[in-house]
Protein backbone atom coordinates (compact mmCIF):
# COMPACT_ATOMS: atom_id res chain seq x y z
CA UNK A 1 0.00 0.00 0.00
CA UNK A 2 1.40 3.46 -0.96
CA UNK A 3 0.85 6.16 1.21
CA UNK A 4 -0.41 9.21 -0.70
CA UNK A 5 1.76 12.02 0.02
CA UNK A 6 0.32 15.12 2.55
CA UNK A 7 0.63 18.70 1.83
CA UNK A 8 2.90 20.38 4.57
CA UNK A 9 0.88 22.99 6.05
CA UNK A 10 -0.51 23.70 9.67
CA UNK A 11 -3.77 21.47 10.52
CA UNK A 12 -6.12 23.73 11.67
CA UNK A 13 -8.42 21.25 13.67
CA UNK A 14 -6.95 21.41 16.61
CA UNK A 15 -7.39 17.64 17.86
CA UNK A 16 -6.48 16.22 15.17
CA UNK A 17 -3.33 18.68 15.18
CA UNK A 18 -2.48 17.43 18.32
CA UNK A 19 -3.26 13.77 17.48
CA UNK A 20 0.00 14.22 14.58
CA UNK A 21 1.76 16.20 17.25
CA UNK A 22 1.52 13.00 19.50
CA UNK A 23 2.56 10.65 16.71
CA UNK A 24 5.22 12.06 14.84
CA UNK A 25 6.78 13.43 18.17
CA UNK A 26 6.97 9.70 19.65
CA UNK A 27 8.23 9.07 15.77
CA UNK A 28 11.04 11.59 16.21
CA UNK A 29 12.32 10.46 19.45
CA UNK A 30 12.51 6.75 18.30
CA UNK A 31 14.38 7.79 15.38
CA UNK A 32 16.56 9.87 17.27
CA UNK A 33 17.21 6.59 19.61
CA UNK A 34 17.86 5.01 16.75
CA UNK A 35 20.44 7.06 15.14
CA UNK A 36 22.52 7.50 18.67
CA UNK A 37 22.52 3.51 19.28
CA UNK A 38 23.30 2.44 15.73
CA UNK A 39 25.70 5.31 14.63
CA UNK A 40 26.89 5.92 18.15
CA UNK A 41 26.43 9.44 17.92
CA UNK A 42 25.84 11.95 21.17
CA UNK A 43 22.55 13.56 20.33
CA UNK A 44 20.37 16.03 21.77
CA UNK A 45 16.70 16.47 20.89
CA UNK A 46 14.83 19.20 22.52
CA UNK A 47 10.76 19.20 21.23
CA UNK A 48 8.10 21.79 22.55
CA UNK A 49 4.43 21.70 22.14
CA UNK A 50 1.88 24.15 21.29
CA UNK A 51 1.23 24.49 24.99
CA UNK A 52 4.79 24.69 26.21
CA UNK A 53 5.56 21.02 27.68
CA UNK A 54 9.22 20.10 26.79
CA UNK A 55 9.90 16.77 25.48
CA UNK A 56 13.51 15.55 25.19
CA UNK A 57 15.85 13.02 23.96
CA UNK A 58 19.80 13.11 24.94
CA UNK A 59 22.62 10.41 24.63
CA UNK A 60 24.66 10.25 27.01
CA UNK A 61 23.20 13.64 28.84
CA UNK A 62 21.37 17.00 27.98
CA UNK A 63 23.77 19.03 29.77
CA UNK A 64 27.13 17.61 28.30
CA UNK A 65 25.54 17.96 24.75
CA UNK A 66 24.75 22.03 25.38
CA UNK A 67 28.07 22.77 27.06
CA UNK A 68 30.01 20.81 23.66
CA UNK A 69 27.53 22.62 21.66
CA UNK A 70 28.27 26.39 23.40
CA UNK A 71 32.16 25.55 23.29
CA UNK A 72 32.08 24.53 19.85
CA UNK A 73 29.94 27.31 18.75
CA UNK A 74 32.18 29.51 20.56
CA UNK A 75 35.54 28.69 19.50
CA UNK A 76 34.10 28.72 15.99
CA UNK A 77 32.75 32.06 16.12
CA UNK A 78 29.00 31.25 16.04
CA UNK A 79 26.66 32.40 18.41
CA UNK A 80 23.81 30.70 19.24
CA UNK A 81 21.17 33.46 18.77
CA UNK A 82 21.57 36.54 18.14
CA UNK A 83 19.23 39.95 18.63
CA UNK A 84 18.69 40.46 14.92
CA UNK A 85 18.41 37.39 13.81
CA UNK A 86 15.18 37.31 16.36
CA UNK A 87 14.40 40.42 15.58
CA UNK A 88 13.86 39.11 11.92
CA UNK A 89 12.05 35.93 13.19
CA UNK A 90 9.35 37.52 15.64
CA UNK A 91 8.52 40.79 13.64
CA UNK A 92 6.33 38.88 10.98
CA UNK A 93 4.96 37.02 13.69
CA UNK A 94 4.31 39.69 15.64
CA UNK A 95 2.47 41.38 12.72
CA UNK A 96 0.98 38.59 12.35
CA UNK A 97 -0.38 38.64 16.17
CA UNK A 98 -1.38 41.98 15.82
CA UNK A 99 -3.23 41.30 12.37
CA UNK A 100 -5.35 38.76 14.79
CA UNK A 101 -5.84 41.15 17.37
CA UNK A 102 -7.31 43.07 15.58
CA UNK A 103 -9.99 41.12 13.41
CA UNK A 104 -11.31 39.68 16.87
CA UNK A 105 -11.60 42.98 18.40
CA UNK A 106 -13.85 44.19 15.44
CA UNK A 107 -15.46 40.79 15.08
CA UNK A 108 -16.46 41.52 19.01
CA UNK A 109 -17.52 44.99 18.41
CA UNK A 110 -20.06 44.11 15.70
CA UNK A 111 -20.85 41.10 17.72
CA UNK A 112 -22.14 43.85 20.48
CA UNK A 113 -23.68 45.79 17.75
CA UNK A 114 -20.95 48.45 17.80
CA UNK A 115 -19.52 50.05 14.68
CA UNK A 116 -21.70 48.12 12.42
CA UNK A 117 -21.82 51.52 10.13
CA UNK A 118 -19.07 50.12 7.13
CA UNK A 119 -20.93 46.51 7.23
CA UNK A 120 -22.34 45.53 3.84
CA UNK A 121 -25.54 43.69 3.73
CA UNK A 122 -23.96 40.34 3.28
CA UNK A 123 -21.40 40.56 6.37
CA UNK A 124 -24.65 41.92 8.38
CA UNK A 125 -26.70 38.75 7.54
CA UNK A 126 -23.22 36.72 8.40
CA UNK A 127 -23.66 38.61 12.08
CA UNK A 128 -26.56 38.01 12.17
CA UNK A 129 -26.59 33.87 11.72
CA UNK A 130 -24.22 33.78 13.93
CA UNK A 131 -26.18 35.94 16.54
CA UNK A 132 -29.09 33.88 16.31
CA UNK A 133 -26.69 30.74 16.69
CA UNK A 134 -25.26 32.15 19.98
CA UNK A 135 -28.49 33.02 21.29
CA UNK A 136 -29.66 29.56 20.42
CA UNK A 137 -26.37 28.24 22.62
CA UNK A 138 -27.08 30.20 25.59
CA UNK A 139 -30.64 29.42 26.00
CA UNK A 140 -29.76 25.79 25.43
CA UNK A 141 -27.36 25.77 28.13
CA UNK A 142 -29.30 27.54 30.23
CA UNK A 143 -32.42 25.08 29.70
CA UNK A 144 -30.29 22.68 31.07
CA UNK A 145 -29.29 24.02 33.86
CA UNK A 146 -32.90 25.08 34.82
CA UNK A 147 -33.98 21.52 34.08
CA UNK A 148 -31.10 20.63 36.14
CA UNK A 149 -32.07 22.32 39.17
CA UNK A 150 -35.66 21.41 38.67
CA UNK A 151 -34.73 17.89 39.01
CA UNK A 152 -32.54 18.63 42.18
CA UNK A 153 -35.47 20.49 43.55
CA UNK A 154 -37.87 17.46 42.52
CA UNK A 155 -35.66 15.04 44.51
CA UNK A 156 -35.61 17.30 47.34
CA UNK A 157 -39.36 17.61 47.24
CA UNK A 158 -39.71 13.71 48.11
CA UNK A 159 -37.54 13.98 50.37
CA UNK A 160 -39.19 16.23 52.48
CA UNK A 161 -42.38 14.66 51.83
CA UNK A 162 -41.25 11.16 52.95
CA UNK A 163 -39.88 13.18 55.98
CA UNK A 164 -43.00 14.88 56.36
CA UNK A 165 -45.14 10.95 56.18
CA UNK A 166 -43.06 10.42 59.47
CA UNK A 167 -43.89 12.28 62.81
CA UNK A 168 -42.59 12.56 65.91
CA UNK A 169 -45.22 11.14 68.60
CA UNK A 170 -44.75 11.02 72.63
CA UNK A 171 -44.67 7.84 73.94
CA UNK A 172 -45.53 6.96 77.37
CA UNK A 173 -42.07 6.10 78.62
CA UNK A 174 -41.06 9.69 77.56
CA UNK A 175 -38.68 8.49 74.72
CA UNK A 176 -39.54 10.32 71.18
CA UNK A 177 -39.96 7.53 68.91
CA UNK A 178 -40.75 8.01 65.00
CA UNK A 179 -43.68 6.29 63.09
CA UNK A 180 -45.66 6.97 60.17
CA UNK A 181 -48.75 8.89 59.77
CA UNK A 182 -51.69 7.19 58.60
């Protein structure tokens, strides 16, 4: 069976994004194993995720791999990172940020009916679906929690009746004993 090939570009579901992450990460680190116990290589892997967890492969250590790496870059007049050359990474994606920013601020100003003055037709009736789909949301959710809440206060209700079938009653020894009303 030949796998078809995949186009190399971010998956924007997120789950299944992070289902790929999952697999070719545990991929990558095998491969790195690999490569360190059949070439008998020192090797350093260092992987983040999208949410910051740091995964890691190192033969023998981490540490001793770093320090080689500083040294070497050192004595061969590399440095590591530099200010520009992050400069140059981070300004598109900063622009990029900022681009964002800014669509979901307007997107949340028409949402709350603000500044709806340079909306065509078409983008108003888009607004408004989606409106009507939010309002639809929070009245669902809400119907469950009222029917939730019913049912707690339905429970509670034979409770208190069942409580209420039993009275207390005086005995003749002077002991309060319980038994149900007929």
């Amino acid at each position: 069976m030949v796998r078809g090939k995949i186009q190399l570009k971010k998956i924007e579901n997120r789950i299944s994004r992070q289902v790929t992450f999952s697999k070719r990460r545990n991929g990558l680190l095998k491969k790195a194993y690999e490569l360190s116990v059949l070439c008998d290589v020192e090797m350093g892997l260092i992987v983040f995720s999208p949410r910051g967890k740091l995964y890691e492969f190192s033969s023998p250590c981490m540490q001793k791999i770093l320090e080689r790496y500083k040294k070497y870059s050192e004595e061969c007049g590399i440095s590591i990172t530099t200010k520009d050359q992050d400069t140059q990474y981070l300004n598109p994606e900063i622009t990029n940020l900022e681009e964002r920013i800014n669509i979901l601020e307007s997107s949340e100003r028409k949402m709350l009916g603000e500044c709806l003055e340079s909306c065509s037709i078409k983008e108003l009736n888009h607004l408004e679906r989606q409106v009507e789909q939010g309002l639809r949301l929070v009245r669902a959710r809400k119907t469950d929690i009222l029917m939730d809440q019913i049912q707690q206060l339905e429970i509670k209700c034979v409770d208190r009746q069942q409580q209420q079938d039993w009275v207390w009653t005086t005995p003749t020894l002077g002991l309060g004993s319980m038994q149900p009303v007929e």
